[in-house]
C-alpha atoms as a PDB file:
ATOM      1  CA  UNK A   1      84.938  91.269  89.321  1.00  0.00           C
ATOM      2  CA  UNK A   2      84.660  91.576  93.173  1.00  0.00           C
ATOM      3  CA  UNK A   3      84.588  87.377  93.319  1.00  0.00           C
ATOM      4  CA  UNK A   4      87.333  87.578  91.174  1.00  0.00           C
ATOM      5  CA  UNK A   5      89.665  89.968  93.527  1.00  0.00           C
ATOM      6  CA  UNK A   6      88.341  87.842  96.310  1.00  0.00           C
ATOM      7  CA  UNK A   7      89.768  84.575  95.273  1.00  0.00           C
ATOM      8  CA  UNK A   8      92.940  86.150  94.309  1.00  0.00           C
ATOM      9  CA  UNK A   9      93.109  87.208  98.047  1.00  0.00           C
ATOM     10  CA  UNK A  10      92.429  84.196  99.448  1.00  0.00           C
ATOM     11  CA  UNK A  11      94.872  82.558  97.179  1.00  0.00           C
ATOM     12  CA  UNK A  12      98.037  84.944  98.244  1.00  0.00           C
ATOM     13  CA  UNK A  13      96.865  83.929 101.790  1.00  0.00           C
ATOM     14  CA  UNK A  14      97.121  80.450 100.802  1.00  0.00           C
ATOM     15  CA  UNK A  15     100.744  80.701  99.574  1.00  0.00           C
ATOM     16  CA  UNK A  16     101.443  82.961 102.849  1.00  0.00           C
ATOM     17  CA  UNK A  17     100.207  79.841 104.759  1.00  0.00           C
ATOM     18  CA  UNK A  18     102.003  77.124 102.861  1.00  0.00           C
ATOM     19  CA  UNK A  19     105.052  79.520 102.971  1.00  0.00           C
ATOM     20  CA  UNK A  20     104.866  79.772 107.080  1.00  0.00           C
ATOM     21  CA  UNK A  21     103.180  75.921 108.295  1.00  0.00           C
ATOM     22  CA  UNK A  22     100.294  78.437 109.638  1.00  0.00           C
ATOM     23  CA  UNK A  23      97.363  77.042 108.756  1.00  0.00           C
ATOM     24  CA  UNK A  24      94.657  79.740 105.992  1.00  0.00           C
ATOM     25  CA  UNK A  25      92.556  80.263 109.281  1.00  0.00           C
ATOM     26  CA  UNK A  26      96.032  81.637 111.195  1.00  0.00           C
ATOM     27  CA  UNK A  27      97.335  83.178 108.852  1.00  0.00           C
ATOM     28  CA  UNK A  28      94.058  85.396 107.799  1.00  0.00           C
ATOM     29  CA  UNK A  29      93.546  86.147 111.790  1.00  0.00           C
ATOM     30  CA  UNK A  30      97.450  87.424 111.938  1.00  0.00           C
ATOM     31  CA  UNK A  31      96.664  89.700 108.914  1.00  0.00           C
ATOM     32  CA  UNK A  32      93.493  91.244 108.970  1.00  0.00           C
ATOM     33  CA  UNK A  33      92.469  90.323 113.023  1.00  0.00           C
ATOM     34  CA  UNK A  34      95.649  91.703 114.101  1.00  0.00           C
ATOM     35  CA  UNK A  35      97.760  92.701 111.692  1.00  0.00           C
ATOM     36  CA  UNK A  36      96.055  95.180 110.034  1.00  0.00           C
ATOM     37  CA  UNK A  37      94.661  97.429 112.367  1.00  0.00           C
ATOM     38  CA  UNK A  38      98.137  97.659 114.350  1.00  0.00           C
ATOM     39  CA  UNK A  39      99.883  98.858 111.516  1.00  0.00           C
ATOM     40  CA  UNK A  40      97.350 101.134 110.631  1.00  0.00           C
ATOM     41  CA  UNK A  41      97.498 102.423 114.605  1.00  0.00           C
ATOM     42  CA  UNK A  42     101.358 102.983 114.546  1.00  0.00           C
ATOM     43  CA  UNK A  43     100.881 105.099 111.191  1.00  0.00           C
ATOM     44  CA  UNK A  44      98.042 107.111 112.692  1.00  0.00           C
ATOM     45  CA  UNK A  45     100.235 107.197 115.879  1.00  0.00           C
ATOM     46  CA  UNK A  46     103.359 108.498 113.512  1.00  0.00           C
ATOM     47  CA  UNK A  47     101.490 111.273 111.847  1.00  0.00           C
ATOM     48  CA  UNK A  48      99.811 112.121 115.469  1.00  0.00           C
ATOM     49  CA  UNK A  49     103.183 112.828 116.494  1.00  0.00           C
ATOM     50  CA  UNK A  50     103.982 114.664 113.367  1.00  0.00           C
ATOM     51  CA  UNK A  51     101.437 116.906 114.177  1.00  0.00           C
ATOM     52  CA  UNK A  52     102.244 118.204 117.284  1.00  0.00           C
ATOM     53  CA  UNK A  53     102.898 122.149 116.007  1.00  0.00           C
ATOM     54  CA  UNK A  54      99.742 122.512 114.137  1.00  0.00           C
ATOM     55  CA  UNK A  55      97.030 122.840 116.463  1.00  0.00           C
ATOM     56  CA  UNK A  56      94.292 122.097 114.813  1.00  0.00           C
ATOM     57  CA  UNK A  57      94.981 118.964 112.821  1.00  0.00           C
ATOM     58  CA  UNK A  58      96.409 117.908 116.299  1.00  0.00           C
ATOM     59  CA  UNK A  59      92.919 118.151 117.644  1.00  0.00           C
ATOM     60  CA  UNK A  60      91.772 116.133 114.920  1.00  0.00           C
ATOM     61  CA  UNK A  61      93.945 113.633 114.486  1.00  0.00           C
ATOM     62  CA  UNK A  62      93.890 112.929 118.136  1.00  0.00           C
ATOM     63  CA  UNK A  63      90.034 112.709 117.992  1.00  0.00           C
ATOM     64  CA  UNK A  64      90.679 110.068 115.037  1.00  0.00           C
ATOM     65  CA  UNK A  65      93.090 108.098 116.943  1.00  0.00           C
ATOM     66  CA  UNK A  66      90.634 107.857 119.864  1.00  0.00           C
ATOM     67  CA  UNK A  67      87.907 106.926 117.702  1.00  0.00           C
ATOM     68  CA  UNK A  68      90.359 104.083 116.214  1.00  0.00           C
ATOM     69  CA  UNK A  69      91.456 103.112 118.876  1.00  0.00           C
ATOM     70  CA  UNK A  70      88.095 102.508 120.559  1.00  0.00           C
ATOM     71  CA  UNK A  71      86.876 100.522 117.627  1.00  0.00           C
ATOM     72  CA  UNK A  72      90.169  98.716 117.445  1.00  0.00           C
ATOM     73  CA  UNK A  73      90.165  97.780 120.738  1.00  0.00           C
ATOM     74  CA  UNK A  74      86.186  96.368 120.461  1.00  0.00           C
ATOM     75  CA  UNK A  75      87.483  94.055 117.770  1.00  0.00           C
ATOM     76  CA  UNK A  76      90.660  93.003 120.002  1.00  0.00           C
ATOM     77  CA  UNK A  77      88.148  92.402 122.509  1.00  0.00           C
ATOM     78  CA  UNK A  78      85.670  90.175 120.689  1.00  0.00           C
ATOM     79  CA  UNK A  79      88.295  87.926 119.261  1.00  0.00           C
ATOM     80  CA  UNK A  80      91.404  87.779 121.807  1.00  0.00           C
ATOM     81  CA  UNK A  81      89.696  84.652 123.883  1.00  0.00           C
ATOM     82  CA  UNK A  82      89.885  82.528 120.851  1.00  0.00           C
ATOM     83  CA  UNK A  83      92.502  80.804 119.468  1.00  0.00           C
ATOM     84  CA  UNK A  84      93.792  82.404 115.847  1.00  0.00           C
ATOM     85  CA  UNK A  85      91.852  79.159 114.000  1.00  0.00           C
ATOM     86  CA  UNK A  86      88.798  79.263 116.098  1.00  0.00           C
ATOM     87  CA  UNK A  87      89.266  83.598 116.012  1.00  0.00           C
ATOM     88  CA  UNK A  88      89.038  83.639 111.737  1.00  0.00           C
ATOM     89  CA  UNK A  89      85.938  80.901 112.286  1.00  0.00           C
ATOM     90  CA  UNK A  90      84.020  83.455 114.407  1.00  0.00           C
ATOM     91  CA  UNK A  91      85.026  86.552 112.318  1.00  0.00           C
ATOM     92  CA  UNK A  92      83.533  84.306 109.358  1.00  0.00           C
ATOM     93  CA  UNK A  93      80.756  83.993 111.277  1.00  0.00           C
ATOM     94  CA  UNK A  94      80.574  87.717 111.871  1.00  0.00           C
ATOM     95  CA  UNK A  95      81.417  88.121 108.274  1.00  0.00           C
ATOM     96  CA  UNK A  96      78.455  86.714 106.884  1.00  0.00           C
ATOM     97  CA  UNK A  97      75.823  88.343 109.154  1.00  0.00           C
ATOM     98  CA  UNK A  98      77.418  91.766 108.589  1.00  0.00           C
ATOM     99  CA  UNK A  99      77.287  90.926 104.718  1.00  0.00           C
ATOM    100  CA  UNK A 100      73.628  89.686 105.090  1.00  0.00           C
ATOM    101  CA  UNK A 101      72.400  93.314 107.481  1.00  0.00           C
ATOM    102  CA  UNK A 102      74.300  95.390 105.064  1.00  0.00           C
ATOM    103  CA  UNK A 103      73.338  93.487 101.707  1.00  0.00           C
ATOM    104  CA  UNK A 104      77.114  93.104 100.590  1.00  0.00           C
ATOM    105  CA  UNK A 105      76.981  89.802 101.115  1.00  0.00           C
ATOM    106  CA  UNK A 106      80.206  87.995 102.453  1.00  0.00           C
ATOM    107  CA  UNK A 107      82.565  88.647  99.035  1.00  0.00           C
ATOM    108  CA  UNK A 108      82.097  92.667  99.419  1.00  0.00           C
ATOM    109  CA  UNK A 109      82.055  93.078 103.075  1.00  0.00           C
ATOM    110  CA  UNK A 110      85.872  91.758 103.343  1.00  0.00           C
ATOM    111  CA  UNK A 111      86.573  93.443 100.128  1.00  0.00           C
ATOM    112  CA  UNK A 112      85.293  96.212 102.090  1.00  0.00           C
ATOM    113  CA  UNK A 113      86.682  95.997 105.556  1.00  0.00           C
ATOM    114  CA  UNK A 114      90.258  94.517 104.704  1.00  0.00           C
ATOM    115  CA  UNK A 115      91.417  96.137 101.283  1.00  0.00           C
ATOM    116  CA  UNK A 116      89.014  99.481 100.884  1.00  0.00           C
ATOM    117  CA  UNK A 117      88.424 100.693 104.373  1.00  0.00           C
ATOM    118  CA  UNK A 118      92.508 100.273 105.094  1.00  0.00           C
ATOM    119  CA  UNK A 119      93.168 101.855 101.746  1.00  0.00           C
ATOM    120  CA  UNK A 120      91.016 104.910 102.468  1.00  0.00           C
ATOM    121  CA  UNK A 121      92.990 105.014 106.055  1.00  0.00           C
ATOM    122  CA  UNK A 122      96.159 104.862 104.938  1.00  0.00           C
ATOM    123  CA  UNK A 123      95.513 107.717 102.166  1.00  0.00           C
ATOM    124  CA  UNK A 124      94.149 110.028 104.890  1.00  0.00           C
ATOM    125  CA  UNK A 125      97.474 109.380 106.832  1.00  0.00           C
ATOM    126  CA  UNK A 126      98.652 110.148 103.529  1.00  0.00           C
ATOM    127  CA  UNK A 127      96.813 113.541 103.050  1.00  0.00           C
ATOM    128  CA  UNK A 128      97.875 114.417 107.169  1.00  0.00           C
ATOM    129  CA  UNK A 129     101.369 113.578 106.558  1.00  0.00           C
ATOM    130  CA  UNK A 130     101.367 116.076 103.145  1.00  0.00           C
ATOM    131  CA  UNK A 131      99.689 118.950 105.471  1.00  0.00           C
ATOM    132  CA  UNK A 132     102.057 118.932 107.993  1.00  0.00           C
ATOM    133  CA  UNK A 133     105.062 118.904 105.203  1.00  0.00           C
ATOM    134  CA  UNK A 134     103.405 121.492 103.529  1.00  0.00           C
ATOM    135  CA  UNK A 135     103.338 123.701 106.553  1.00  0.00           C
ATOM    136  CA  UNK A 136     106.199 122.975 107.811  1.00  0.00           C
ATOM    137  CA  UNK A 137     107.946 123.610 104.735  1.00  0.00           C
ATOM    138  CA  UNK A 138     105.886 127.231 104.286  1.00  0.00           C
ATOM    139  CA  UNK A 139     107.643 128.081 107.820  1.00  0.00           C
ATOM    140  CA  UNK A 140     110.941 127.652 107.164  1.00  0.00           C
ATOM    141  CA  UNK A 141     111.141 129.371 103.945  1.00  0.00           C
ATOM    142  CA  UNK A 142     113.163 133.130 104.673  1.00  0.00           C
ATOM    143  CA  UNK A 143     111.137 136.065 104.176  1.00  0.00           C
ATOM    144  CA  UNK A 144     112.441 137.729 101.030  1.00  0.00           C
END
């Protein structure tokens, strides 16, 4: 089952890539390199600045965000000298020995890293975003 969502990923970004004249290796480092972790930073940056009147998720969102954007900007690191072919050649690379130390083998760490770890980030911001509209909403309501 987990080959079989793999190879349907890699075939969308093979129609992304025949779409665009980017080759697969370009177009996977624009998505998941790049791609993916700056959209997820702009929608932990909107709900960051959503949270602004409630203290305490404030705190914590802001200690998420750091934490992000540390790790974020390790990856950025690591693959900005390379090109976006040779960049998706060394996250392969990377891919496989992180499969092999955590026994997921190549298949489940990507399913992990680029479809279940963004997932679970984007339903957190999910979760902040229906705090802060649930308190914000329990303010304004008149007193009756």
């Amino acid at each position: 089952m987990l080959y079989i969502l793999f190879r349907l990923c890699c075939g969308i970004i093979t129609l992304i890539s025949y779409c665009t004249g980017f080759t697969y290796e370009e177009v996977n480092s624009i998505l998941f390199i790049y791609g993916e972790p700056i959209i997820i930073g702009l929608c932990n940056l909107f709900i960051l600045l959503k949270s602004f009147n409630h203290k305490l998720l404030c705190v914590f969102i802001t200690l998420y965000n750091i934490f992000y954007l540390f790790v974020i900007s390790k990856i950025f690191i690591h693959y900005i000298p390379y090109s976006l072919h040779n960049a998706c050649v060394v996250a392969y690379k990377d891919l496989e020995t992180l499969g092999s130390i955590t026994g997921f083998g190549y298949v489940g760490i990507n399913l992990f890293l680029f479809i279940i770890l963004p997932l679970l980030l984007v339903n957190l911001n999910i979760v902040f975003y229906a705090i802060i509209k649930r308190n914000r909403n329990n303010k304004t309501q008149p007193l009756s």
